[in-house]
C-alpha atoms as a PDB file:
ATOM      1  CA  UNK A   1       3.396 -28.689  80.520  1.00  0.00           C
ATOM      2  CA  UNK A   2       6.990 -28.959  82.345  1.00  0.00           C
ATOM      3  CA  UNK A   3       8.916 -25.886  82.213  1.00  0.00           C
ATOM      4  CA  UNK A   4      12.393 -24.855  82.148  1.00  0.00           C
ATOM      5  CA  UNK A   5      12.977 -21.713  84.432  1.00  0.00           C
ATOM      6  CA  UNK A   6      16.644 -19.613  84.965  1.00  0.00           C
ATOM      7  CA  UNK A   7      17.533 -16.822  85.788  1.00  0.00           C
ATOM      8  CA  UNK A   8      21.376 -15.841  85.566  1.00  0.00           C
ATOM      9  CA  UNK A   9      23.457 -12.619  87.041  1.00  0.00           C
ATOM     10  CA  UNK A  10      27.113 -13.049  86.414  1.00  0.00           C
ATOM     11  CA  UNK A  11      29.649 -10.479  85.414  1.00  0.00           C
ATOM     12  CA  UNK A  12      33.205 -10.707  84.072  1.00  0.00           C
ATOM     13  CA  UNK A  13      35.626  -7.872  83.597  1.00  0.00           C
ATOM     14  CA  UNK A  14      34.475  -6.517  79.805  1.00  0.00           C
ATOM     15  CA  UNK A  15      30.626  -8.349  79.966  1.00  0.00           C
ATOM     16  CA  UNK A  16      27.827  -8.915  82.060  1.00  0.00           C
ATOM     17  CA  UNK A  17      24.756 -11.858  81.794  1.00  0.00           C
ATOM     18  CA  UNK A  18      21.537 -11.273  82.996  1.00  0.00           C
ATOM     19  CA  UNK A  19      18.900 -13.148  81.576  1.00  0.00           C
ATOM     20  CA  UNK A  20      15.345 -14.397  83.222  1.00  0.00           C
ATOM     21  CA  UNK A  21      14.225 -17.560  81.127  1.00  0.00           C
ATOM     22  CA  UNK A  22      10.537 -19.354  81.247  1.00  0.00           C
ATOM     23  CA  UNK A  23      10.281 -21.751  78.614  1.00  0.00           C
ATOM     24  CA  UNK A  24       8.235 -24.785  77.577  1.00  0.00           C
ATOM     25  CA  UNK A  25      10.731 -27.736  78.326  1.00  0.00           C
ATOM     26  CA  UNK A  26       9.593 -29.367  74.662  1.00  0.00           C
ATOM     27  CA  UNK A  27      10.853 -29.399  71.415  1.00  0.00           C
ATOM     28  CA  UNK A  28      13.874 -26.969  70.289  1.00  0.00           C
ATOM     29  CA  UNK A  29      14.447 -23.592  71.822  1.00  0.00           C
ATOM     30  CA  UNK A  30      16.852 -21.593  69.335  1.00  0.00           C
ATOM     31  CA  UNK A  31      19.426 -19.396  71.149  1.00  0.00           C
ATOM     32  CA  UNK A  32      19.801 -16.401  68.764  1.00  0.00           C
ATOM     33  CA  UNK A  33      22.555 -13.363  68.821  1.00  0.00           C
ATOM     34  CA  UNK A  34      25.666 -12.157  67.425  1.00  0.00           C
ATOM     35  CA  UNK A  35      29.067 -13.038  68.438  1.00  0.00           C
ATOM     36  CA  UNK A  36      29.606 -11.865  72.211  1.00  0.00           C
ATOM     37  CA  UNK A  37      25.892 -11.471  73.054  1.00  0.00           C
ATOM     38  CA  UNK A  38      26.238 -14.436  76.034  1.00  0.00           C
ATOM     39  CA  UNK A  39      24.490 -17.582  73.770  1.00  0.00           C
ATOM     40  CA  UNK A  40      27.773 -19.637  75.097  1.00  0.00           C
ATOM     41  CA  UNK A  41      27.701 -18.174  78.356  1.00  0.00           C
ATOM     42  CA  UNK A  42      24.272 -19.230  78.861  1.00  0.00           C
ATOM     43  CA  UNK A  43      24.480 -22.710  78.055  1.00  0.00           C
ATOM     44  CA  UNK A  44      27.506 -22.893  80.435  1.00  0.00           C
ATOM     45  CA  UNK A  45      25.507 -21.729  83.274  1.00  0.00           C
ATOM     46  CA  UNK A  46      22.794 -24.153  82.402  1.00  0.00           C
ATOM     47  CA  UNK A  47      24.992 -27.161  82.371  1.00  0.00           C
ATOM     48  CA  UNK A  48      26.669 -25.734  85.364  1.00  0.00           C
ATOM     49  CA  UNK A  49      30.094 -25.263  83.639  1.00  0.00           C
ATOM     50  CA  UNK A  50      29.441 -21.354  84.961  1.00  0.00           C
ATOM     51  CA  UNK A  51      28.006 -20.396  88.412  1.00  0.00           C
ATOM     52  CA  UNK A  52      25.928 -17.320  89.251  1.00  0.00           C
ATOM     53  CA  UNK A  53      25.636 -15.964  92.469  1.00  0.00           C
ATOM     54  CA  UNK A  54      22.399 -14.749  92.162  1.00  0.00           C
ATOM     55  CA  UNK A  55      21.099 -17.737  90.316  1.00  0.00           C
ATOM     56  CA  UNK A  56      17.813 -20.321  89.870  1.00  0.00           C
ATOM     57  CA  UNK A  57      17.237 -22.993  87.253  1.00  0.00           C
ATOM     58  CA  UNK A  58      14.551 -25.493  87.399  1.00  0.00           C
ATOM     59  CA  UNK A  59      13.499 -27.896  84.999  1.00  0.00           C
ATOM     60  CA  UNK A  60       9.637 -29.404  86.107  1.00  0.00           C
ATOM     61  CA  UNK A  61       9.484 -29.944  89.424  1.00  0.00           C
ATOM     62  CA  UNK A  62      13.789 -30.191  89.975  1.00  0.00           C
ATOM     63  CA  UNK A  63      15.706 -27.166  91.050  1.00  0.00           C
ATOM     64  CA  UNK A  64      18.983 -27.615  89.980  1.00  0.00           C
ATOM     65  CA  UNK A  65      20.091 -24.407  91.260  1.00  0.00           C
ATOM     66  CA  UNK A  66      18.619 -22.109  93.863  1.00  0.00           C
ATOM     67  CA  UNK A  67      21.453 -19.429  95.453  1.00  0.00           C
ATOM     68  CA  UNK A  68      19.069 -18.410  97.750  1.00  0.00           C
ATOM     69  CA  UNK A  69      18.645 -21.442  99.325  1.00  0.00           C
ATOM     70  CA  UNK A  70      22.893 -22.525  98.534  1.00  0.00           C
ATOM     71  CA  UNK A  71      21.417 -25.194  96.022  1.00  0.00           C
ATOM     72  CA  UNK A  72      23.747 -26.270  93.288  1.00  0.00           C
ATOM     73  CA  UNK A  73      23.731 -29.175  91.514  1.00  0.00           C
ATOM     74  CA  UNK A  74      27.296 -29.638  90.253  1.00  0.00           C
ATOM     75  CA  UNK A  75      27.609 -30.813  86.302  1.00  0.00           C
ATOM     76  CA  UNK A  76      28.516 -34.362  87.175  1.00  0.00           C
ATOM     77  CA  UNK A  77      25.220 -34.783  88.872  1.00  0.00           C
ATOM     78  CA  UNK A  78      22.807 -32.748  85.949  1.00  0.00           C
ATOM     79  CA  UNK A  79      21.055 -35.213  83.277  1.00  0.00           C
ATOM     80  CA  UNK A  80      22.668 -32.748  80.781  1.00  0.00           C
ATOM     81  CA  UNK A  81      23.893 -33.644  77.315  1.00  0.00           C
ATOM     82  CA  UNK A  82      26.083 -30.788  75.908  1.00  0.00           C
ATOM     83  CA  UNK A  83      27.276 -30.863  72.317  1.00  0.00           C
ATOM     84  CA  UNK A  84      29.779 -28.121  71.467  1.00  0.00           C
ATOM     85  CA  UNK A  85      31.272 -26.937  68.409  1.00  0.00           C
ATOM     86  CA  UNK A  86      34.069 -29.270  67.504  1.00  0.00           C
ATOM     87  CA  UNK A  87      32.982 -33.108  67.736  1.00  0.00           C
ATOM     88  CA  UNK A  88      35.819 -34.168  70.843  1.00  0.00           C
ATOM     89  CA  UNK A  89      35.308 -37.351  70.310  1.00  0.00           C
ATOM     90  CA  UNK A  90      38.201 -39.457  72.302  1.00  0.00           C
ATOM     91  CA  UNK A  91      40.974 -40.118  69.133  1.00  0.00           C
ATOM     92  CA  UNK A  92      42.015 -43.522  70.155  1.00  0.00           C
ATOM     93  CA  UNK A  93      38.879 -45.107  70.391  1.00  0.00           C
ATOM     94  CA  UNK A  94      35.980 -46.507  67.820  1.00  0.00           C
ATOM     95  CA  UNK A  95      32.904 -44.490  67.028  1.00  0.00           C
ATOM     96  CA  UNK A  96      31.039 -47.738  69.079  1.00  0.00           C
ATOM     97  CA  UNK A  97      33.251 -46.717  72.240  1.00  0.00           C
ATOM     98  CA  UNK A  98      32.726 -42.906  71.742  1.00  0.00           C
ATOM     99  CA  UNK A  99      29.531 -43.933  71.940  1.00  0.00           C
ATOM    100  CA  UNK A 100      29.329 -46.256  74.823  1.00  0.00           C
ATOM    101  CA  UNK A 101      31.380 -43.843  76.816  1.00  0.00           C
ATOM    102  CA  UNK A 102      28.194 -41.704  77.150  1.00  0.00           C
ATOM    103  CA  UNK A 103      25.982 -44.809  77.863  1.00  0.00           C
ATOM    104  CA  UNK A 104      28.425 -46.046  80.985  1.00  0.00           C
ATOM    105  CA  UNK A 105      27.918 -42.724  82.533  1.00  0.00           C
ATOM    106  CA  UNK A 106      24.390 -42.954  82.899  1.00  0.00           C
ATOM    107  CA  UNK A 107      23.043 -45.818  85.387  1.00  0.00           C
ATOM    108  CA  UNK A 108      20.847 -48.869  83.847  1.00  0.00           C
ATOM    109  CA  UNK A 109      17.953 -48.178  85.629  1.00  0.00           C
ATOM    110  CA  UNK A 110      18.146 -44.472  84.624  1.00  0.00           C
ATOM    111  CA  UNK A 111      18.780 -45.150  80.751  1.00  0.00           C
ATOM    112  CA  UNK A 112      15.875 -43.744  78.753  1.00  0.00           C
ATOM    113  CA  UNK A 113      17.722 -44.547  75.367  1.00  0.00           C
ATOM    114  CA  UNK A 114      19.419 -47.011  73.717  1.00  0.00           C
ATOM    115  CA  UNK A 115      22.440 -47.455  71.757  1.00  0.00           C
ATOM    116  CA  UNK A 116      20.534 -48.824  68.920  1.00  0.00           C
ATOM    117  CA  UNK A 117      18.069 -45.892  68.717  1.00  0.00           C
ATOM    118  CA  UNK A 118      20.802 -43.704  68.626  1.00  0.00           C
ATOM    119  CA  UNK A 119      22.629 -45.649  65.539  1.00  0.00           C
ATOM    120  CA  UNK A 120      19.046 -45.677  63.821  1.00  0.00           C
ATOM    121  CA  UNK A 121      18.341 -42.275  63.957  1.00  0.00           C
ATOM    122  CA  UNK A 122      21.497 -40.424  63.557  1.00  0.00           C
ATOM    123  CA  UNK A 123      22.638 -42.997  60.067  1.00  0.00           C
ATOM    124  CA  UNK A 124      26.164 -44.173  62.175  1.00  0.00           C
ATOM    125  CA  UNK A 125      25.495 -48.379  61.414  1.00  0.00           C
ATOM    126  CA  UNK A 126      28.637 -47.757  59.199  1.00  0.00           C
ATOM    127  CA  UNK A 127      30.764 -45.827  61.213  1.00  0.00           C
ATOM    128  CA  UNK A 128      30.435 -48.053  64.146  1.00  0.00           C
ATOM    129  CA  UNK A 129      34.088 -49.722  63.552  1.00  0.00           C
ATOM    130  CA  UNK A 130      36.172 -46.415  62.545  1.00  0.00           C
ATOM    131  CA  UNK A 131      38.301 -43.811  64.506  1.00  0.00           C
ATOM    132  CA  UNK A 132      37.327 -40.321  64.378  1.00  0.00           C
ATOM    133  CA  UNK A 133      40.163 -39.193  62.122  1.00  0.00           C
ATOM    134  CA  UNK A 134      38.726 -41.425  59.313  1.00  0.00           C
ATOM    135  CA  UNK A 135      35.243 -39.493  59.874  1.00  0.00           C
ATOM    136  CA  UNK A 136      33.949 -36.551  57.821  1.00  0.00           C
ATOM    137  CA  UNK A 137      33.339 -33.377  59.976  1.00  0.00           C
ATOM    138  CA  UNK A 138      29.495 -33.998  59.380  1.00  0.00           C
ATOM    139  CA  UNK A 139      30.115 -37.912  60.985  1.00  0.00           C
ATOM    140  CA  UNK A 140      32.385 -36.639  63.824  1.00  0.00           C
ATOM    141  CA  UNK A 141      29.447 -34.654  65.308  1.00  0.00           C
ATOM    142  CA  UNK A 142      26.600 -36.618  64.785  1.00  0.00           C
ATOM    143  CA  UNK A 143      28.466 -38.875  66.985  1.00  0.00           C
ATOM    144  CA  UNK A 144      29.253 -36.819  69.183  1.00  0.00           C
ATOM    145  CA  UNK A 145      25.215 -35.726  69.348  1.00  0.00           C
ATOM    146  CA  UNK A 146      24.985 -39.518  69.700  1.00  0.00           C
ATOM    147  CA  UNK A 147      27.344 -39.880  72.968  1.00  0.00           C
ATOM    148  CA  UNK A 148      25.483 -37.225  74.397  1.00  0.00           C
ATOM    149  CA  UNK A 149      22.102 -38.558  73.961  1.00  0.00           C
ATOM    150  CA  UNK A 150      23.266 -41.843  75.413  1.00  0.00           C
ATOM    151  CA  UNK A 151      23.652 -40.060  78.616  1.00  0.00           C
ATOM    152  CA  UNK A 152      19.894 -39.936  78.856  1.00  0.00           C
ATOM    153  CA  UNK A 153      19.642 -36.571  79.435  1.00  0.00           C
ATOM    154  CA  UNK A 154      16.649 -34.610  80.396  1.00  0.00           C
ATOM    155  CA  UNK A 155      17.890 -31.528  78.767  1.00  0.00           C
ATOM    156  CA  UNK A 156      20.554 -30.908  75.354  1.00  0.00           C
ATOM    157  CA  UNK A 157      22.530 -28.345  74.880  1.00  0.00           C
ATOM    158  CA  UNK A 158      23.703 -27.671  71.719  1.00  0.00           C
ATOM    159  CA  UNK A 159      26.613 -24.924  71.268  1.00  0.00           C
ATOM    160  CA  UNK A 160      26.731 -23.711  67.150  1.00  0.00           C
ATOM    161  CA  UNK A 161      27.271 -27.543  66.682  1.00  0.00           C
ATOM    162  CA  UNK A 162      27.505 -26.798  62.901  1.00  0.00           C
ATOM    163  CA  UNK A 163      30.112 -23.667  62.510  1.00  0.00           C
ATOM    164  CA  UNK A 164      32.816 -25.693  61.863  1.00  0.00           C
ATOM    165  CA  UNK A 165      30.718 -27.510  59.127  1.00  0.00           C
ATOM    166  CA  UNK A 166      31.068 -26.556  54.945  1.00  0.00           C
ATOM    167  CA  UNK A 167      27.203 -25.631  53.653  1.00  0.00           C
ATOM    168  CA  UNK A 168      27.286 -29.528  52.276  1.00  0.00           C
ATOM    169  CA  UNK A 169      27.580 -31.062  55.725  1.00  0.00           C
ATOM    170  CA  UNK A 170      25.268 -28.580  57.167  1.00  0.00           C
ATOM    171  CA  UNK A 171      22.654 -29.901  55.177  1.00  0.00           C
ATOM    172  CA  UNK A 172      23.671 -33.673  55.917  1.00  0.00           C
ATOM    173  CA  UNK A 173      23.606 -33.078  59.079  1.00  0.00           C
ATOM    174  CA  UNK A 174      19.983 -30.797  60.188  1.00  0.00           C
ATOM    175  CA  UNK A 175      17.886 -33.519  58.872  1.00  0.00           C
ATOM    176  CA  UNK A 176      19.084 -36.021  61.776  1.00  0.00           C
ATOM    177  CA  UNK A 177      18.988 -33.041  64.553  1.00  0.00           C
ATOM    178  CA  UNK A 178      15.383 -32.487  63.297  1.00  0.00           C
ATOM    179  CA  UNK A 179      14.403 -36.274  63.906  1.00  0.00           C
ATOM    180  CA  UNK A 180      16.158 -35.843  67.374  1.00  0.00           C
ATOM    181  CA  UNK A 181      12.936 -34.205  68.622  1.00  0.00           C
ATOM    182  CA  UNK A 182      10.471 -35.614  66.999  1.00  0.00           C
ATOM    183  CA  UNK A 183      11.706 -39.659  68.062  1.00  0.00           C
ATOM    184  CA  UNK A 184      13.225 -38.767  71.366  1.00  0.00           C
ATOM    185  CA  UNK A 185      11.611 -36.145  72.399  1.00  0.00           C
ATOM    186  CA  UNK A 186      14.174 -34.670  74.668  1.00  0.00           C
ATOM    187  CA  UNK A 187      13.888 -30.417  75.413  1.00  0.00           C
ATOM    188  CA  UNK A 188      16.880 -28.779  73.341  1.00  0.00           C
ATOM    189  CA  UNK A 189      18.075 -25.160  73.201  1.00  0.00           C
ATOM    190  CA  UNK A 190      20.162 -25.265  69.913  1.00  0.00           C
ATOM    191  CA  UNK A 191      22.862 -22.400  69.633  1.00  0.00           C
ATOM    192  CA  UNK A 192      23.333 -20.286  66.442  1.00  0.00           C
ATOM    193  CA  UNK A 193      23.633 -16.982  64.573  1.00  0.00           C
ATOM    194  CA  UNK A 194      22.901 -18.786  61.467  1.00  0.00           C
ATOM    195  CA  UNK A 195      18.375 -17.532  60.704  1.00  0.00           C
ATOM    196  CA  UNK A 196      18.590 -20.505  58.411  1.00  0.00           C
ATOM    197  CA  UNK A 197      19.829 -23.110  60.737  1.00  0.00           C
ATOM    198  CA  UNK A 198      17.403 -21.942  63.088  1.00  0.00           C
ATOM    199  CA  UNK A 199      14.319 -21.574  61.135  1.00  0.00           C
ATOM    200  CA  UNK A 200      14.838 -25.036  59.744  1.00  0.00           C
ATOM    201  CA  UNK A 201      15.075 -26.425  63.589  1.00  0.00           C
ATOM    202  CA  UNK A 202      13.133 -24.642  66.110  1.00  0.00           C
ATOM    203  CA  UNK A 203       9.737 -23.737  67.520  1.00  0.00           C
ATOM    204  CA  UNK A 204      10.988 -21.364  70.410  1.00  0.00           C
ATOM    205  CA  UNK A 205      13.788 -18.723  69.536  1.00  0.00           C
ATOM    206  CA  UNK A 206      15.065 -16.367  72.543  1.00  0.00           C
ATOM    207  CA  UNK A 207      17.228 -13.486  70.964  1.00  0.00           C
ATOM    208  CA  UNK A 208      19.703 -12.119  73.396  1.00  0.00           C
ATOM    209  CA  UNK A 209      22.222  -8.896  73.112  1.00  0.00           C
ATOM    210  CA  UNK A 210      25.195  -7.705  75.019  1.00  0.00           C
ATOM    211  CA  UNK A 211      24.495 -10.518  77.570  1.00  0.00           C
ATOM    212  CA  UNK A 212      20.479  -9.423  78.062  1.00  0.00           C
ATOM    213  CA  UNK A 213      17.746 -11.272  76.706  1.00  0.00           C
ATOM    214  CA  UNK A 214      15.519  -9.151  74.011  1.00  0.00           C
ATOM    215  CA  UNK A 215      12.613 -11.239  73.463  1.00  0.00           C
ATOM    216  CA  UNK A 216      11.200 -15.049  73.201  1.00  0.00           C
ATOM    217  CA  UNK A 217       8.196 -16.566  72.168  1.00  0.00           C
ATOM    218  CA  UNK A 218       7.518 -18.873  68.995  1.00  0.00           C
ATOM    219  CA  UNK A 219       9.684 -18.545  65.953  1.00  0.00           C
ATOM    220  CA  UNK A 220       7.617 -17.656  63.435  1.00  0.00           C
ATOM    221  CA  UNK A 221       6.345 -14.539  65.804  1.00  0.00           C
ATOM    222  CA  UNK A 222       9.693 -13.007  66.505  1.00  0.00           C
ATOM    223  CA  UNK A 223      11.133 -13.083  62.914  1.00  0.00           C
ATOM    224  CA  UNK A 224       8.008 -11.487  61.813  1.00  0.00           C
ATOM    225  CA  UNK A 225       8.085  -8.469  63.998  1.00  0.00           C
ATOM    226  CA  UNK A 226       9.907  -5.361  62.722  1.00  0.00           C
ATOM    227  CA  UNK A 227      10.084  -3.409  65.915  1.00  0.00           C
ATOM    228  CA  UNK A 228      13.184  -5.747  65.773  1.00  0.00           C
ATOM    229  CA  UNK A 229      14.888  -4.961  62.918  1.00  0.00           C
ATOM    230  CA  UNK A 230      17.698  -2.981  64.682  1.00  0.00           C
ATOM    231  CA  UNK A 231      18.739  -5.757  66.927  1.00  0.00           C
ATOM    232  CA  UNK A 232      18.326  -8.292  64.265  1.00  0.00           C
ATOM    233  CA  UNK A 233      19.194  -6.650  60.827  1.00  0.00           C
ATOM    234  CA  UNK A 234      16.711  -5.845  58.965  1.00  0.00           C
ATOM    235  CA  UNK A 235      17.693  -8.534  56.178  1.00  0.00           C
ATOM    236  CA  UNK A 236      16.794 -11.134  59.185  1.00  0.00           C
ATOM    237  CA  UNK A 237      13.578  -9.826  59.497  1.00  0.00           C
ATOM    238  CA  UNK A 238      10.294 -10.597  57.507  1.00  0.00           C
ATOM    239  CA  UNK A 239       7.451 -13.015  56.744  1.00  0.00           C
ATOM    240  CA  UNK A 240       7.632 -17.155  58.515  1.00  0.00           C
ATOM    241  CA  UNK A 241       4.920 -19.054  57.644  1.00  0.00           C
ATOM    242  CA  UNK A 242       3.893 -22.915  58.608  1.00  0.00           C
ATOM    243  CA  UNK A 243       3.337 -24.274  54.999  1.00  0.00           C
ATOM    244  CA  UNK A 244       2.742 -27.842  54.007  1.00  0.00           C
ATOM    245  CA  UNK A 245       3.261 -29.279  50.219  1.00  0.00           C
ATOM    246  CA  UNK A 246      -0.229 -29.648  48.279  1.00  0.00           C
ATOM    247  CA  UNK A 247       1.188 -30.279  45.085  1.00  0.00           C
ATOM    248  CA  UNK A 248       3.992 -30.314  43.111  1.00  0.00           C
ATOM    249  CA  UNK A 249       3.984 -28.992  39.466  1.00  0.00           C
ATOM    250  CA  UNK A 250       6.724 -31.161  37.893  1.00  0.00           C
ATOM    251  CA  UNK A 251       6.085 -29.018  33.989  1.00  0.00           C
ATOM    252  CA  UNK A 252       6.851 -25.226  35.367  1.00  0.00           C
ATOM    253  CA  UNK A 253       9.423 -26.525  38.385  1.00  0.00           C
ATOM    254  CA  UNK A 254       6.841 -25.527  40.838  1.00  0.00           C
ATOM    255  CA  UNK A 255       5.599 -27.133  44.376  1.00  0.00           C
ATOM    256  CA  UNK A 256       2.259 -25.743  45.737  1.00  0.00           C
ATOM    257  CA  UNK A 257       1.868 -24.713  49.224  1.00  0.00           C
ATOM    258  CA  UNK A 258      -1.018 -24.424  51.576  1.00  0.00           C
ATOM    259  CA  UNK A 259      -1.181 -22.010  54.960  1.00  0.00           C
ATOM    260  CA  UNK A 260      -4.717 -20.939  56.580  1.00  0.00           C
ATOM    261  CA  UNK A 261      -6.668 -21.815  53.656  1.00  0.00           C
ATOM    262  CA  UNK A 262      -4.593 -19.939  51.403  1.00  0.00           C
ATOM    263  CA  UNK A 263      -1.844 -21.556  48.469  1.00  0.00           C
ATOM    264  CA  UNK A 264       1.340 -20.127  47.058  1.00  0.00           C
ATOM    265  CA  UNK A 265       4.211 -21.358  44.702  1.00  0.00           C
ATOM    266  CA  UNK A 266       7.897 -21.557  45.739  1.00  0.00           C
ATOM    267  CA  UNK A 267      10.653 -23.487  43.442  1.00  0.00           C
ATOM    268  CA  UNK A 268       9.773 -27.363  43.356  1.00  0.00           C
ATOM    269  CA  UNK A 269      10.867 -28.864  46.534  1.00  0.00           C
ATOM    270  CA  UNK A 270      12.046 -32.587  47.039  1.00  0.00           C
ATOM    271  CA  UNK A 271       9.531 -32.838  50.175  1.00  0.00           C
ATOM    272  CA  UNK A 272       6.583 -35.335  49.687  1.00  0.00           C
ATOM    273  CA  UNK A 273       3.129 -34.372  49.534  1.00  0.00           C
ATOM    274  CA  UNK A 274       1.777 -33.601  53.114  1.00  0.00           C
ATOM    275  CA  UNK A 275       4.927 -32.985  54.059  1.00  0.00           C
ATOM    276  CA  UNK A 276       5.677 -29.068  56.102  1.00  0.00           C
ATOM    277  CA  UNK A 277       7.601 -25.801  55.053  1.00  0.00           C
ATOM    278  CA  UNK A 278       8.664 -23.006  56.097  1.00  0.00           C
ATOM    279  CA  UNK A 279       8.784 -20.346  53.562  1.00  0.00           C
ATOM    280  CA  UNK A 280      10.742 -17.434  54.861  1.00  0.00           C
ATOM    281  CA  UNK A 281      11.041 -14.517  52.770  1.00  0.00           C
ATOM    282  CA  UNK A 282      12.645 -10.951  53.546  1.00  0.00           C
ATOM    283  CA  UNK A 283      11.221  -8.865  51.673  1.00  0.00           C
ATOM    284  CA  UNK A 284       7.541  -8.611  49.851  1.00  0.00           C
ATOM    285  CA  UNK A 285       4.304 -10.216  48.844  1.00  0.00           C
ATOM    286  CA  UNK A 286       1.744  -9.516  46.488  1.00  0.00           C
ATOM    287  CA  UNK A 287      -1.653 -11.256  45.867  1.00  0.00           C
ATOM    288  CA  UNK A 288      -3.227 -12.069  42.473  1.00  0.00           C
ATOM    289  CA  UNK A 289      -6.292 -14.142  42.763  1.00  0.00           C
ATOM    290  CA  UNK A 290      -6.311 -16.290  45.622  1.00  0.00           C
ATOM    291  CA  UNK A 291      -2.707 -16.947  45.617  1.00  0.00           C
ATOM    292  CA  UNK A 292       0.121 -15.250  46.870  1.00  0.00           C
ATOM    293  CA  UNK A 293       3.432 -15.151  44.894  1.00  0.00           C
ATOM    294  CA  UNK A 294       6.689 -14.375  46.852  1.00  0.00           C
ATOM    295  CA  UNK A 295       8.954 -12.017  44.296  1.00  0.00           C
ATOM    296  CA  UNK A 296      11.914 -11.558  46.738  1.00  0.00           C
ATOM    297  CA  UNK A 297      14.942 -13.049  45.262  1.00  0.00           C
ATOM    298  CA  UNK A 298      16.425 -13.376  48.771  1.00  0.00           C
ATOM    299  CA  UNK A 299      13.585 -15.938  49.753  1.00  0.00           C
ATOM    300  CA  UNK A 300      14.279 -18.983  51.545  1.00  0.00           C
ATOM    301  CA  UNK A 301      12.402 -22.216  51.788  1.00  0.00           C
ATOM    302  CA  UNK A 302      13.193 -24.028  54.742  1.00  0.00           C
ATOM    303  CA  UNK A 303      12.240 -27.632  55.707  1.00  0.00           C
ATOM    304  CA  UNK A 304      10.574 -26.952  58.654  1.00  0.00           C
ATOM    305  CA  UNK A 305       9.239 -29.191  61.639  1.00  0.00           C
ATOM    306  CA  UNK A 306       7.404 -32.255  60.026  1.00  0.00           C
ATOM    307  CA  UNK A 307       6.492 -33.437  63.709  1.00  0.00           C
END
């Protein structure tokens, strides 16, 4: 399986980055901390925006950066789509030529997608013909996700792409980022200090604090361990499980869930049968029979990866 390898030293006058970074170069790697613990930063040196003197990044078998050898591929030259917080889509021309500005950049015989599969999957078809200022906030950035992808890159970046969004276009707008991965298949490490965001998105999660990295590993491992309650809150921490809709029980507003053999009951969902879940709850449990009935109030159910 390719891998995507960094490892970052650079200080500024009030903070300091040092991370070391192995990660499966699949699927969406969640970039986790508070304001100020280096997410951005991060991302920045990835893209090669920011440039460590004592730094290596590799993705598969390219080094894109290797100080001790004085490699370092400048931004221009990195198959890097990076999606930050506001949209910055150009004013004065159509969503189509947003679009198509991140298609020119990228040589034909090096395009991997096209601008059709990019309409089709992120909903634009009607957009196509309007200027950003007569676009939602929701619209504005899945186009700019859109001129990114048509970059082909090998690797997106995606900085909080959301926190300028109300809780309404938030939840327009994760659907599409969750198809990204599973149509395109293009590695992603998605930004955030929002669990829900997160949980909803990614498989990976790598936590990092005053510009060091605490832990990685899989999602539903790291928000399930409470030797990390300090770093994380402890209303962050608790139970993530894989789920996936048995039933739904239209009379008492319940849908049935299935994990390991085992069933539970959250509020009725709007997911089909078959489809996945992931239940997140930060509290309790308790068993009766052979099910297990989540009492925390607090609970989330998340829409999880259906890939």
């Amino acid at each position: 399986m390719s891998r995507l390898t960094a490892r970052f030293d650079i200080a500024y006058p009030a903070f300091r980055l040092q991370v070391d970074l192995d990660l499966p170069a699949t699927g969406i790697t969640a970039v986790f901390g508070q304001s100020g613990s280096g997410k951005t930063t991060l991302l920045r040196c990835l893209a090669g925006l920011e440039r460590s003197s004592i730094g290596f990044l590799r993705l598969g078998s390219d080094v894109w950066q290797d100080e001790s050898r004085g490699i370092f591929v400048p931004i221009y030259d990195r198959p890097v789509g990076y999606v930050f917080q506001e949209a910055r889509l150009f004013p004065h021309l159509t969503v189509r030529s947003n679009l198509t500005y991140g298609l020119k950049r990228t040589q034909e015989s090096e395009r991997r997608i096209s601008l059709e599969q990019v309409v089709d999957i992120l909903g634009i078809a009607p957009l196509l013909e309007r200027r950003p200022q007569k676009l939602s906030g929701g619209e504005q950035q899945r186009v700019a996700i859109g001129r990114a992808l048509l970059t082909s890159p090998r690797l997106l970046l995606l900085d909080e792409p959301l926190s300028s969004l109300d809780t309404q276009r938030k939840r327009e707008i994760l659907p599409f980022i969750q198809r990204l991965h599973r149509e395109l298949e293009i590695p992603a490490l998605y930004v955030s200090h929002s669990a829900s965001e997160i949980l909803q998105l990614a498989q990976m999660v790598a936590i990092l604090q005053d510009g060091k990295l605490v832990t990685m590993g899989p999602i539903t491992e790291v928000f399930s361990r409470m030797d990390l309650h300090r770093r994380l809150g402890s209303q962050l921490i608790g139970a993530v499980i894989n789920a996936k809709v048995a039933a739904h029980e239209q009379e008492f507003g319940l849908t049935r869930l299935e994990f390991n053999g085992q069933s539970f009951h959250v509020p009725l969902q709007s997911l089909k049968v078959g489809e996945h879940l992931r239940p997140y709850t930060v509290q309790r449990c308790y068993a009766r029979d052979e099910s297990i009935a989540i009492v925390d109030q607090r609970a989330q159910y998340l829409a999880g990866d259906r890939g």
